[in-house]
Protein backbone atom coordinates (compact mmCIF):
# COMPACT_ATOMS: atom_id res chain seq x y z
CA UNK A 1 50.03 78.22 116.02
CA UNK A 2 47.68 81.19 115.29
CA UNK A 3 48.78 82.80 118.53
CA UNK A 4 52.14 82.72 116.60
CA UNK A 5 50.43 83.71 113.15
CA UNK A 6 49.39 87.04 115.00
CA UNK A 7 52.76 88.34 117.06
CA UNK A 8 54.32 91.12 115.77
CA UNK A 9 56.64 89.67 118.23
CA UNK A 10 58.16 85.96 119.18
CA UNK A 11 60.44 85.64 122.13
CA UNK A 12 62.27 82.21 122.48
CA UNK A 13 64.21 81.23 125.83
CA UNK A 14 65.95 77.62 125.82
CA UNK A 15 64.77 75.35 123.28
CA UNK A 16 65.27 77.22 119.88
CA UNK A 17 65.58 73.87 117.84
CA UNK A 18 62.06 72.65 119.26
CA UNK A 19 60.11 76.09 118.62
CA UNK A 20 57.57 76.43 115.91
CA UNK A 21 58.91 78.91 113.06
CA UNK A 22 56.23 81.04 111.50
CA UNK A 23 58.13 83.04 108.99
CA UNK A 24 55.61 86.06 109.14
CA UNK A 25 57.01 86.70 112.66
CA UNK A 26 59.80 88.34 114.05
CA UNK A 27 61.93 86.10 116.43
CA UNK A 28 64.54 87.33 119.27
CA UNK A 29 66.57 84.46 121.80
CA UNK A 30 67.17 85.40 124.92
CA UNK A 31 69.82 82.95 126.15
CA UNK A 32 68.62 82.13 129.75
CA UNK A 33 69.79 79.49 132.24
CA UNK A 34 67.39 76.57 132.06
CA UNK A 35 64.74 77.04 135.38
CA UNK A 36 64.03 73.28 135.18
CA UNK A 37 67.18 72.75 136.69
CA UNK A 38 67.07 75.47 139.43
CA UNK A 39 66.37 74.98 143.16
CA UNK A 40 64.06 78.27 144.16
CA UNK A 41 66.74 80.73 145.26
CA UNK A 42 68.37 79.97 141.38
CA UNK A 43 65.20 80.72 139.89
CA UNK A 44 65.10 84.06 140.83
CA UNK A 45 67.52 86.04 139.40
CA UNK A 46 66.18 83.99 135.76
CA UNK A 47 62.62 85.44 136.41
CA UNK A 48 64.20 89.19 137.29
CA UNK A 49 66.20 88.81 134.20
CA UNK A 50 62.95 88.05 131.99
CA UNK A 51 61.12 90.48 133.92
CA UNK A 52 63.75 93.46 132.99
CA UNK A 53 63.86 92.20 129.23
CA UNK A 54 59.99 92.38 129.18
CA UNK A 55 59.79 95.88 131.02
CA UNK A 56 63.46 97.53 128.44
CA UNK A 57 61.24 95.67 125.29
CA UNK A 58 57.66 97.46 126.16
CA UNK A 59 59.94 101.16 126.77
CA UNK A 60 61.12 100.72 123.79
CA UNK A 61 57.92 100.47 122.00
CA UNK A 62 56.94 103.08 124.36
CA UNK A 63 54.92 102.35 127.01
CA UNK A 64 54.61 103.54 130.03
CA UNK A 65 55.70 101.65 133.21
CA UNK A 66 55.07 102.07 136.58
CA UNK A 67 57.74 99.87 138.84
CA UNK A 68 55.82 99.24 142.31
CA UNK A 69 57.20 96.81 144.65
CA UNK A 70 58.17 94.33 142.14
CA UNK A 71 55.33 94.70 140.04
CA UNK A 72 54.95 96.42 137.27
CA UNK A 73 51.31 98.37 135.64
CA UNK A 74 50.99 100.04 132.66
């Protein structure tokens, strides 16, 4: 819960109902299939999809990112 208290940022994916709420923090969705349910090659594209989201959210606030290879530095 404290990790929560300190986020500037809280990014749910799936379970909205069953998330904590701390109302100092500012919440987004990201409506993802569910990976519990994927065999390996359906997995995938769900962790490029997060990956993307994570790389567009950390431009925004202006970082800089290196793309190598599938990995990603800052």
């Amino acid at each position: 819960m404290a990790m929560l208290r300190a986020a500037d940022l809280v990014v749910t994916m799936g379970y909205v109902d069953t998330c904590p709420v701390v109302l100092e923090s500012k919440y987004i969705h990201w409506a993802l299939d569910e990976p519990a349910v994927q065999d390996l090659a359906g997995v995938r594209p769900i962790r490029d999809e997060i990956a993307a989201r994570v790389i567009g959210r950390l431009e925004e606030l202006g970082a800089q990112i290196t793309h190598n290879a599938g990995a990603c530095t800052q």
